[in-house]
N, C-alpha and C. Protein backbone atom coordinates (compact mmCIF):
# COMPACT_ATOMS: atom_id res chain seq x y z
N UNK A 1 -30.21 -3.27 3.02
CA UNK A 1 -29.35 -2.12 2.71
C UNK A 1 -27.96 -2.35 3.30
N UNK A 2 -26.66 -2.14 2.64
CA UNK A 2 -25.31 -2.08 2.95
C UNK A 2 -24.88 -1.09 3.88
N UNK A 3 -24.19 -1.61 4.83
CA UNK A 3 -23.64 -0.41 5.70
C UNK A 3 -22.36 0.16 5.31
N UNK A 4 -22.29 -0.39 3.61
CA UNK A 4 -21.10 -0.03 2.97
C UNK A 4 -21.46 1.73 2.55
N UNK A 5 -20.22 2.57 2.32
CA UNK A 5 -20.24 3.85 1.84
C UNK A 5 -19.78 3.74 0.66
N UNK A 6 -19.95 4.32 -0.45
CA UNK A 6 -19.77 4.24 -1.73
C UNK A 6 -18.41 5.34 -1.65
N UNK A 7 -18.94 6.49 -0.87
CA UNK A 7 -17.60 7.48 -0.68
C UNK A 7 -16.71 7.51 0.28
N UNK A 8 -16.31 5.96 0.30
CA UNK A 8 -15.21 5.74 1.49
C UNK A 8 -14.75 4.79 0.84
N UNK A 9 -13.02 4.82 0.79
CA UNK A 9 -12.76 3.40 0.08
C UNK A 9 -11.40 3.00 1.18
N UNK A 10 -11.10 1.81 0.69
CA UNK A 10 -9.99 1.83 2.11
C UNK A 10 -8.75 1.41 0.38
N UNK A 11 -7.66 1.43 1.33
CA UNK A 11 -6.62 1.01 -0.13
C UNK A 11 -5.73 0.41 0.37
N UNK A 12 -5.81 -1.07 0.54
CA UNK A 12 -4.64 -1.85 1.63
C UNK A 12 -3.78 -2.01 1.05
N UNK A 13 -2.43 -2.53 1.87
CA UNK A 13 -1.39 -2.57 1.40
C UNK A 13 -0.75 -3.30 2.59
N UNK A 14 0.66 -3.56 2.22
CA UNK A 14 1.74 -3.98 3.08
C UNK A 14 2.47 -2.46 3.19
N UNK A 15 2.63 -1.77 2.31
CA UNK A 15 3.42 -0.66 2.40
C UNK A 15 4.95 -0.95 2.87
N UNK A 16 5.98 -2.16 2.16
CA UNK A 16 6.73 -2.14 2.90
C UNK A 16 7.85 -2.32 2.26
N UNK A 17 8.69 -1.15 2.27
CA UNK A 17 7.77 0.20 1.99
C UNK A 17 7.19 0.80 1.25
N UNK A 18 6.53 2.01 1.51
CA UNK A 18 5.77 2.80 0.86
C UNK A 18 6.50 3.07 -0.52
N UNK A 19 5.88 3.07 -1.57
CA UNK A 19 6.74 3.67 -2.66
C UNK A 19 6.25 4.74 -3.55
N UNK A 20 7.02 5.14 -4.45
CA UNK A 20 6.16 6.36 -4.73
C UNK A 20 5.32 6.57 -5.59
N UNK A 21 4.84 5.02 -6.50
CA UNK A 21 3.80 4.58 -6.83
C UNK A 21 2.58 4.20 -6.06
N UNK A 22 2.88 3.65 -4.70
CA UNK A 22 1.74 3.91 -3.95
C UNK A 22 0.95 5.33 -3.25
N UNK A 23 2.12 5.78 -3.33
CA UNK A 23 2.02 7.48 -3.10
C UNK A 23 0.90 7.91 -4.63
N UNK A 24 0.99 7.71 -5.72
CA UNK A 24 0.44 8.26 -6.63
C UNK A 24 -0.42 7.90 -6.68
N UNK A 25 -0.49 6.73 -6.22
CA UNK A 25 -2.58 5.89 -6.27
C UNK A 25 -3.23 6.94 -5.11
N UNK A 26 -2.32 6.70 -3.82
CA UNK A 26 -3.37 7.44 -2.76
C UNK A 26 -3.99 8.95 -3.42
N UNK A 27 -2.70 9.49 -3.89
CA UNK A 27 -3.22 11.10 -3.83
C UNK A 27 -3.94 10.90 -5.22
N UNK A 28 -4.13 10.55 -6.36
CA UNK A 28 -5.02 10.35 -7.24
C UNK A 28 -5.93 9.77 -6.71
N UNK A 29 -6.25 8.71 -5.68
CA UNK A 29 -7.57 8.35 -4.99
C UNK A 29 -8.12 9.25 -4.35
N UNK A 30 -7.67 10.12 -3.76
CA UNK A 30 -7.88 10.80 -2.13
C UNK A 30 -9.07 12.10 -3.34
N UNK A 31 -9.11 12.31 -4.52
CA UNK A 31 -9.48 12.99 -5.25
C UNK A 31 -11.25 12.46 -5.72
N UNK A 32 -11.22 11.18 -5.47
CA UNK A 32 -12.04 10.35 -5.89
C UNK A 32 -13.28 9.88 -5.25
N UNK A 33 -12.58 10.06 -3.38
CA UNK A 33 -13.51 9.53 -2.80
C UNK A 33 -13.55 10.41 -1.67
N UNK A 34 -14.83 10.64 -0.84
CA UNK A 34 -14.91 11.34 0.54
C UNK A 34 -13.86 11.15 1.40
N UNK A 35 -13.88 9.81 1.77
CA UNK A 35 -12.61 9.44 2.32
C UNK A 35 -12.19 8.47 2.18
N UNK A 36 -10.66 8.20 2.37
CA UNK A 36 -9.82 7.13 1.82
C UNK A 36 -8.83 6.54 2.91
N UNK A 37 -9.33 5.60 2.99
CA UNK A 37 -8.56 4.58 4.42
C UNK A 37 -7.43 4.03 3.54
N UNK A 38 -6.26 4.64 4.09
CA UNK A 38 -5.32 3.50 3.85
C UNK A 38 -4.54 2.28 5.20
N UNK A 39 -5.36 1.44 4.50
CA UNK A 39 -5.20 -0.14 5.34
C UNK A 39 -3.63 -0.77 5.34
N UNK A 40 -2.89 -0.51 6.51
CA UNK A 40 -1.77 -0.64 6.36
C UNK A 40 -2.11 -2.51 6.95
N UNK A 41 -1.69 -3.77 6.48
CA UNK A 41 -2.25 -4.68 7.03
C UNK A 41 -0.62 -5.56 6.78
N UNK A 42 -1.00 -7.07 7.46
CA UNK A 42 0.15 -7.49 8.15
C UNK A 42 -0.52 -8.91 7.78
N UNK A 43 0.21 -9.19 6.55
CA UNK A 43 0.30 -10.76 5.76
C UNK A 43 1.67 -11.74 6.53
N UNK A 44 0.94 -12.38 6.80
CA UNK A 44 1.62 -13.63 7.71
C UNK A 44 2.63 -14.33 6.45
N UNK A 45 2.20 -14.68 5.75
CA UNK A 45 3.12 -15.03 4.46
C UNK A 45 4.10 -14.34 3.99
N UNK A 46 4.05 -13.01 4.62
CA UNK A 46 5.50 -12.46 3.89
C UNK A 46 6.02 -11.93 5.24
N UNK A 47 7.29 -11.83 5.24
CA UNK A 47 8.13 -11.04 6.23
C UNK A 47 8.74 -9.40 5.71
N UNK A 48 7.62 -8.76 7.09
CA UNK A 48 8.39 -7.28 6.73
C UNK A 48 9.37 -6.86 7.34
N UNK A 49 10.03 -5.97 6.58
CA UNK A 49 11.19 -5.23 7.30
C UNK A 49 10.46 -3.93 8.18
N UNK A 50 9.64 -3.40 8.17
CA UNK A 50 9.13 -2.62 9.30
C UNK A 50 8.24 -2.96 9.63
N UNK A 51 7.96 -2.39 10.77
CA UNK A 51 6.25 -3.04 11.74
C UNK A 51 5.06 -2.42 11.09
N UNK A 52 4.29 -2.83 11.14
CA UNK A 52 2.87 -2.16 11.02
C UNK A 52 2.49 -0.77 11.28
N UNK A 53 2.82 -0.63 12.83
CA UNK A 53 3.15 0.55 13.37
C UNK A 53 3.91 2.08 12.06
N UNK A 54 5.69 0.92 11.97
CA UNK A 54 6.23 2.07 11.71
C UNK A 54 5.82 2.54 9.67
N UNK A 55 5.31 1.21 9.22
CA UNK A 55 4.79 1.62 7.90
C UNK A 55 3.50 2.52 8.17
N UNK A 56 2.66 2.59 9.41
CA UNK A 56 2.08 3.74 9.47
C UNK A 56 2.19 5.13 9.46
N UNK A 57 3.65 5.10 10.12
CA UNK A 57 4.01 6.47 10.50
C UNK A 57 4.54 7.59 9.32
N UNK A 58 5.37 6.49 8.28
CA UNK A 58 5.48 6.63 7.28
C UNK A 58 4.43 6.95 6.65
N UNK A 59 3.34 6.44 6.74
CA UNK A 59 2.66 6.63 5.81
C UNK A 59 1.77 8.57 5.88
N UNK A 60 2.03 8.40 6.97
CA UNK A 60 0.86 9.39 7.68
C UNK A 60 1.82 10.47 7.58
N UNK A 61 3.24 10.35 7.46
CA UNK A 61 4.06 11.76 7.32
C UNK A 61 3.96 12.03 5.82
N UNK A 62 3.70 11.49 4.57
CA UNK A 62 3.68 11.28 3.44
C UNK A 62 2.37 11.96 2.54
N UNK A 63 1.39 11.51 3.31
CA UNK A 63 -0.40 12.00 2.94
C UNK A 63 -0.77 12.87 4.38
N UNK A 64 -0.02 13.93 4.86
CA UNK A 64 -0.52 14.77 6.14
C UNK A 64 -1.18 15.96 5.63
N UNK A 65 -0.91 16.61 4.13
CA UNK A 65 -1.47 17.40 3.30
C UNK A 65 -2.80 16.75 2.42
N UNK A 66 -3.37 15.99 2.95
CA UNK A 66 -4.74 15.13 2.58
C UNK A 66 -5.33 14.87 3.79
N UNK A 67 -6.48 15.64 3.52
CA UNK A 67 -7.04 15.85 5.02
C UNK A 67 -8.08 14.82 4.62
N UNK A 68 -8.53 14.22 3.77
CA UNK A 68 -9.72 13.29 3.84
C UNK A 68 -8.99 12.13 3.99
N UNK A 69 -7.54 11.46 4.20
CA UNK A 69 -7.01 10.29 3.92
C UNK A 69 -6.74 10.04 5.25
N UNK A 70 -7.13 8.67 6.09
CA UNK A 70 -6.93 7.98 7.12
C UNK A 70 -5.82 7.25 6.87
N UNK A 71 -5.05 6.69 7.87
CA UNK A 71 -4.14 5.40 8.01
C UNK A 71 -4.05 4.85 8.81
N UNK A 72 -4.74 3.85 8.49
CA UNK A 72 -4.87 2.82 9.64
C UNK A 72 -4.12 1.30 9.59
N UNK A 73 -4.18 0.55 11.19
CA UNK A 73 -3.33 -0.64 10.78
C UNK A 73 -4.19 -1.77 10.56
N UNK A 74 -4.37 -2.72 10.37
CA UNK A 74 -5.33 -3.94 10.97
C UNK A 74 -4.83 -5.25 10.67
N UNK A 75 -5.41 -6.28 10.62
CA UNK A 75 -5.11 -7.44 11.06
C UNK A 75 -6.28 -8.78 10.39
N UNK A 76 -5.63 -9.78 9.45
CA UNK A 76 -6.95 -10.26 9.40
C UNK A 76 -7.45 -10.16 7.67
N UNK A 77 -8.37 -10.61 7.39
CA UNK A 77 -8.80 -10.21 6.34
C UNK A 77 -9.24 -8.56 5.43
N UNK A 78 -8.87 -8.26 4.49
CA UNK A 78 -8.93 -7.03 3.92
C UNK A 78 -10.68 -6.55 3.87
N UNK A 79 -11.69 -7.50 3.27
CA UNK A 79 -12.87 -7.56 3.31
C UNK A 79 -13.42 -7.26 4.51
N UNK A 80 -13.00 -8.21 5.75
CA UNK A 80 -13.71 -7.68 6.80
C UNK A 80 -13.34 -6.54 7.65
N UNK A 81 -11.94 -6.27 7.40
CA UNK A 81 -11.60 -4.76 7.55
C UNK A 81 -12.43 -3.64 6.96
N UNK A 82 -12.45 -3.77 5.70
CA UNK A 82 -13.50 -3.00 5.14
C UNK A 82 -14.99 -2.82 4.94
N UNK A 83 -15.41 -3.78 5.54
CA UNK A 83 -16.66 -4.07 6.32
C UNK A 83 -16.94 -3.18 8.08
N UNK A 84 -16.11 -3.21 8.14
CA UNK A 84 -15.74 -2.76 9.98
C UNK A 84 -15.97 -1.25 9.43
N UNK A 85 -14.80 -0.55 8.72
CA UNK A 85 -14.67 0.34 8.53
C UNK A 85 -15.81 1.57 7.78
N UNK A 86 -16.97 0.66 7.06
CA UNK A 86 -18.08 1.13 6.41
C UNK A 86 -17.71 1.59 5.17
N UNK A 87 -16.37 0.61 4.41
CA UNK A 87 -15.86 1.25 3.21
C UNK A 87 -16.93 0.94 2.39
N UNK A 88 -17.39 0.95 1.14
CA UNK A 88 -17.77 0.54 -0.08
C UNK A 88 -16.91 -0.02 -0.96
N UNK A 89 -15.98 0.78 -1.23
CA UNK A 89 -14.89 -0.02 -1.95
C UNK A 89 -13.67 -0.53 -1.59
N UNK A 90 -13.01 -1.07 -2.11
CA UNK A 90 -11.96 -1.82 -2.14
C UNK A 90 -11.10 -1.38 -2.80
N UNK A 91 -10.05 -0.24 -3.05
CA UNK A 91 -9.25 0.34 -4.04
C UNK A 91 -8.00 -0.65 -4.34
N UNK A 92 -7.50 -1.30 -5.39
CA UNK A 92 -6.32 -1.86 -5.75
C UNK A 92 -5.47 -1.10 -7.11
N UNK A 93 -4.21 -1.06 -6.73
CA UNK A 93 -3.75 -0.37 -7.93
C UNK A 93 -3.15 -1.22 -8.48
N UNK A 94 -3.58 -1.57 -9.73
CA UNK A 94 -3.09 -2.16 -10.47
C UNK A 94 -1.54 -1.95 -11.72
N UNK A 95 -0.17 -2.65 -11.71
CA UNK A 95 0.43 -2.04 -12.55
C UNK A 95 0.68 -2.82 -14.03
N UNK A 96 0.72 -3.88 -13.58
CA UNK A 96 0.48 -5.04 -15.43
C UNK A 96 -0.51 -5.69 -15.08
N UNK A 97 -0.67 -6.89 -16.30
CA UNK A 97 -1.41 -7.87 -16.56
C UNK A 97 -1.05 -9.03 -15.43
N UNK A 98 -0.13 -9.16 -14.98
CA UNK A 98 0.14 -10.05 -13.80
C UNK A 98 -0.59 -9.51 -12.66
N UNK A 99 -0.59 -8.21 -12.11
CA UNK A 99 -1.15 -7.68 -10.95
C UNK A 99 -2.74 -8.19 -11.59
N UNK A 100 -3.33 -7.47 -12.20
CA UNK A 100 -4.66 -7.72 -12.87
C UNK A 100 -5.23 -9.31 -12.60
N UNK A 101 -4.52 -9.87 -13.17
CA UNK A 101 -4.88 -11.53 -12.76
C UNK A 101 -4.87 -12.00 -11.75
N UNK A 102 -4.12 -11.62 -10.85
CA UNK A 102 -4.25 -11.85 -9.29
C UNK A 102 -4.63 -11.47 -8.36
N UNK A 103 -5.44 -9.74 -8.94
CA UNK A 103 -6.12 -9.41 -8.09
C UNK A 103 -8.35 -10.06 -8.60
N UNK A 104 -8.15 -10.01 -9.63
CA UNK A 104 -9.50 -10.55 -10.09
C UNK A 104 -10.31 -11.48 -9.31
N UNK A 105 -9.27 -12.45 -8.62
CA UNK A 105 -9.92 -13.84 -8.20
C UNK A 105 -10.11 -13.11 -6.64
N UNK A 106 -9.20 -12.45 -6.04
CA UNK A 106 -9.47 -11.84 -4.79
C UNK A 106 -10.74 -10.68 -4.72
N UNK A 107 -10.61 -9.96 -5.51
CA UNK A 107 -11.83 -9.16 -5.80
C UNK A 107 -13.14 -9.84 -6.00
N UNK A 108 -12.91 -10.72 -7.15
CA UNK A 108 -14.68 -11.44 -7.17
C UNK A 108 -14.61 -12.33 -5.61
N UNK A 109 -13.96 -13.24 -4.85
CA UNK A 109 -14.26 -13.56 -3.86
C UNK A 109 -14.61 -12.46 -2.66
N UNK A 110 -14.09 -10.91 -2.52
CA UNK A 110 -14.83 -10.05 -1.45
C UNK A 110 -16.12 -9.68 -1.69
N UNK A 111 -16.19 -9.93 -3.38
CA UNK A 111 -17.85 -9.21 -3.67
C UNK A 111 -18.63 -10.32 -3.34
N UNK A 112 -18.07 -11.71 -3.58
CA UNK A 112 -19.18 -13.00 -3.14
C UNK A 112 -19.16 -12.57 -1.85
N UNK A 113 -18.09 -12.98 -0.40
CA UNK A 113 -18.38 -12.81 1.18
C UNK A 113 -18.62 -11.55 1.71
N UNK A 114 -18.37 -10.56 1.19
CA UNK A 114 -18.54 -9.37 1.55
C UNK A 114 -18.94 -8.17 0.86
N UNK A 115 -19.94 -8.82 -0.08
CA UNK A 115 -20.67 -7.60 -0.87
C UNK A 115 -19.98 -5.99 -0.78
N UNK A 116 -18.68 -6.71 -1.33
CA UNK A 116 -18.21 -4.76 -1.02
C UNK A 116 -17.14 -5.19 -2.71
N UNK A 117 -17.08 -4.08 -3.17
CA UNK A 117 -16.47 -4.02 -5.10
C UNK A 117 -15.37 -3.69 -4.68
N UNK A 118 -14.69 -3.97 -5.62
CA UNK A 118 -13.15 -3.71 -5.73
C UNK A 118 -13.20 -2.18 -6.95
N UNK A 119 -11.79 -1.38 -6.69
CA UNK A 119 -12.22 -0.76 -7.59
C UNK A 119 -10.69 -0.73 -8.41
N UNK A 120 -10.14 -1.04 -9.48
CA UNK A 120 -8.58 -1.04 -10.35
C UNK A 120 -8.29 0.44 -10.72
N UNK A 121 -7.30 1.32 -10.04
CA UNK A 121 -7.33 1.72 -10.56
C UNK A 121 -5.33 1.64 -11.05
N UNK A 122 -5.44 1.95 -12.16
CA UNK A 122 -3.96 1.93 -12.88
C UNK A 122 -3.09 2.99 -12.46
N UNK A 123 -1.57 1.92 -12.36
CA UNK A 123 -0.56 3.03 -11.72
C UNK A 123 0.04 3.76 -12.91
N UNK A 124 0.56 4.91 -12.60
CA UNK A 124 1.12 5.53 -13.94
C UNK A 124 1.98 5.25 -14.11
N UNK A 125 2.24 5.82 -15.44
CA UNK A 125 3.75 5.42 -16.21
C UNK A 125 5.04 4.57 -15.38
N UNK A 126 5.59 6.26 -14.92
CA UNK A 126 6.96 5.96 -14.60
C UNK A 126 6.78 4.73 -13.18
N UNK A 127 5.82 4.50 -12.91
CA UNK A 127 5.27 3.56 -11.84
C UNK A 127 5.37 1.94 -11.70
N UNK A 128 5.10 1.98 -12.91
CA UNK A 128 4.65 0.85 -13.55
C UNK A 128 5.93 -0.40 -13.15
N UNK A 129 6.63 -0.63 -13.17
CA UNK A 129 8.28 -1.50 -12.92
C UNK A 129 8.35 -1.18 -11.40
N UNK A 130 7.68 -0.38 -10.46
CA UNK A 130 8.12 -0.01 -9.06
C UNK A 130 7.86 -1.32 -8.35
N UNK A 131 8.24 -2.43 -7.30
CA UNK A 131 7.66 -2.68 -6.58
C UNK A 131 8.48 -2.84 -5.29
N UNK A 132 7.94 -2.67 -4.03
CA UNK A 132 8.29 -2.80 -2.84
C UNK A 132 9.49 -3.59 -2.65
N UNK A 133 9.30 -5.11 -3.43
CA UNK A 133 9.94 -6.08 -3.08
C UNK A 133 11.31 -6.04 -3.86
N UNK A 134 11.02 -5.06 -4.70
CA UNK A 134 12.10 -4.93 -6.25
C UNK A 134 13.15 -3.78 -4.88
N UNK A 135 12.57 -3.01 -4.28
CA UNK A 135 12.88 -2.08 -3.46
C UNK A 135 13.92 -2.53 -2.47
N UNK A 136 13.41 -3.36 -2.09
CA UNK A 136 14.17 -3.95 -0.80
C UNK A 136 15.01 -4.53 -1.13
N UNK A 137 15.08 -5.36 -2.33
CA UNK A 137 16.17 -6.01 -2.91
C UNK A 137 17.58 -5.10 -3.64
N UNK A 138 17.47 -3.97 -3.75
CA UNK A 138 17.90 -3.15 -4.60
C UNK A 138 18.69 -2.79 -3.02
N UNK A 139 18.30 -2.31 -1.98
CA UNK A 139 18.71 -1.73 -1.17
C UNK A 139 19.66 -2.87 -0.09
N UNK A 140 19.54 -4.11 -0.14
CA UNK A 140 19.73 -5.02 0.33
C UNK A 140 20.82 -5.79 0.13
N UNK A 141 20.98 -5.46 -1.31
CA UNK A 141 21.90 -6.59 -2.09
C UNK A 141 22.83 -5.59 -3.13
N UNK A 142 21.93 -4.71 -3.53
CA UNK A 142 22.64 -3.59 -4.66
C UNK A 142 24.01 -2.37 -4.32
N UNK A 143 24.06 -2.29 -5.82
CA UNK A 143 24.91 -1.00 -5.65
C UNK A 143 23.51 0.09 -6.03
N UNK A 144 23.69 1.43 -5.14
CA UNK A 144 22.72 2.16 -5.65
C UNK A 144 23.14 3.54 -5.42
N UNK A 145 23.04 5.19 -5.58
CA UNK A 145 23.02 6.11 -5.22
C UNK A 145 21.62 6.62 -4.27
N UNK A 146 21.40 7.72 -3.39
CA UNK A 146 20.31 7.75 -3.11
C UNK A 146 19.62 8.78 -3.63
N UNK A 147 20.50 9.36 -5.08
CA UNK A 147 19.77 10.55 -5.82
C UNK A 147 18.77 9.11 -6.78
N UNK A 148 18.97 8.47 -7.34
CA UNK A 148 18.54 7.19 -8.10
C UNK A 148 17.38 6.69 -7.30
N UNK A 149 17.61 6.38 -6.74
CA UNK A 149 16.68 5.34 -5.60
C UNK A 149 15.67 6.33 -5.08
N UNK A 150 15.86 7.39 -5.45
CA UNK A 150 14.60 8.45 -4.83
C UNK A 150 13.47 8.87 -5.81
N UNK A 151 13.49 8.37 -7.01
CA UNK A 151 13.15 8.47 -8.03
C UNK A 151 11.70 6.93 -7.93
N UNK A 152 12.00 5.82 -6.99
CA UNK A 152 11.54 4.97 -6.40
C UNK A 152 10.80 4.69 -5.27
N UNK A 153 11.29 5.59 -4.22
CA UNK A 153 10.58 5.31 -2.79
C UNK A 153 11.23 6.99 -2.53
N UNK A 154 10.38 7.42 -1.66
CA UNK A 154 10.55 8.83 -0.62
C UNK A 154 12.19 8.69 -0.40
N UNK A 155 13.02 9.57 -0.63
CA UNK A 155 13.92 9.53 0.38
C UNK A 155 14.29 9.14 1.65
N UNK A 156 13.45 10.15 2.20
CA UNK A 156 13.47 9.59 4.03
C UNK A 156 12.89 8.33 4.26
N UNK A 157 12.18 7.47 3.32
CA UNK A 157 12.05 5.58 3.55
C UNK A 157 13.13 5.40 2.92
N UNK A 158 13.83 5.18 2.14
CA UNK A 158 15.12 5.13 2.23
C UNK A 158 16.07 5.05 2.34
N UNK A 159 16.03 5.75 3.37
CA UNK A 159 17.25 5.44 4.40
C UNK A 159 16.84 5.41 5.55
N UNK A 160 15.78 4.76 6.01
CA UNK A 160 15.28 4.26 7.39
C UNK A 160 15.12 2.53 6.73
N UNK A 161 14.88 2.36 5.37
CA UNK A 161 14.91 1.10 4.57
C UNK A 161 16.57 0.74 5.05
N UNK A 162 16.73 1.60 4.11
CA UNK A 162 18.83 1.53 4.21
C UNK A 162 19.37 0.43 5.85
N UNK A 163 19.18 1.59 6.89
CA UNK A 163 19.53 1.69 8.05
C UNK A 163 19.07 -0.02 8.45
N UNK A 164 17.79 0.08 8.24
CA UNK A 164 16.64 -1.44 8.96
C UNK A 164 17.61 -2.29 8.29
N UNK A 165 17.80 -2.18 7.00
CA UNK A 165 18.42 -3.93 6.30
C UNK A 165 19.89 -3.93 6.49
N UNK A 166 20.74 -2.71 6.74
CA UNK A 166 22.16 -2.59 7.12
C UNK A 166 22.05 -3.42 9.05
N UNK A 167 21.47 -3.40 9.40
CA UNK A 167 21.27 -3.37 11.18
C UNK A 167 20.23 -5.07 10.92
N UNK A 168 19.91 -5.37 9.89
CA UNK A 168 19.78 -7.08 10.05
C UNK A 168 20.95 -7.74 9.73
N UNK A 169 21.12 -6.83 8.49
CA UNK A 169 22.28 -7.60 7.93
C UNK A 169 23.68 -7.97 8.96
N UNK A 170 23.60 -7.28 9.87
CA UNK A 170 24.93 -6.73 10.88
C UNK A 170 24.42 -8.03 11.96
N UNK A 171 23.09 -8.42 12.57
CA UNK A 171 22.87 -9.54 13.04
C UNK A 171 23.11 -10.72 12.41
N UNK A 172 23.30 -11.21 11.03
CA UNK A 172 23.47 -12.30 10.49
C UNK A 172 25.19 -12.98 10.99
């Protein structure tokens, strides 16, 4: 028998930052399952602009009106996080056919080592073109308003985004 929960799913991420497509998976998840870990986790391969820590804090001021939704940080593989945690599933939101293909091969490898399912669920519409990295670049390099750009990520990440890449940029 699995010490997995079928009504616990965790939903990792880099969160960095949060956007408001990831915002729409959680609270459309948080509907779905008893409870919903969101796995704030820390990929060695990419460099974030906030800590672990502070993409938590974010996160947790964002989903504080979802009382079944956790946020947590961890470290390490997503599977055995979610093994630790007694998730059952594995939530990924998927937004094209590129995300889809790259999450497939990661998903069938947690169900081979860690008998725990992945579960796709699709980001909506206006979602769909959002990503983190599209985010940072926009804020980094762009011209932007922050009535525009809010339409993308929370406001208040935003301009704590803003502030973080203005205050690297000022070290270069």
């Amino acid at each position: 028998m699995s010490d997995h929960s079928p009504d616990r799913a965790i939903f990792p991420g880099m969160f960095d930052p949060v956007t408001l497509g990831h915002l729409d998976i959680i609270r459309r998840a948080s509907t779905l399952y008893r409870t919903l870990i969101i796995g704030v986790g820390d990929n060695p391969l990419k460099t974030a602009v906030f800590t672990p820590d502070e993409r938590r804090e974010m996160l947790l001021e964002h989903t504080a009106d979802l009382a079944n939704v956790e946020v947590h940080t961890y470290a390490g593989l997503t599977v055995e996080y979610a093994t630790k945690v007694g998730a059952g599933v594995i939530l990924r939101g998927i937004r094209d056919t590129v995300d889809l293909h790259a999450e497939l091969e990661i998903a069938m490898t947690n169900r081979i080592i860690g008998n725990i399912e992945t579960i796709f669920l699709m980001t909506s519409g206006q979602h769909v073109l959002t990503s983190s990295a599209l985010i940072r670049q926009i804020v980094e390099i762009g011209r932007y308003d922050h009535e525009h750009l809010a339409k993308l990520v929370p406001l208040d990440i935003a301009m704590k985004l803003e502030k973080r890449l203005r205050k690297n940029a000022n070290k270069k």
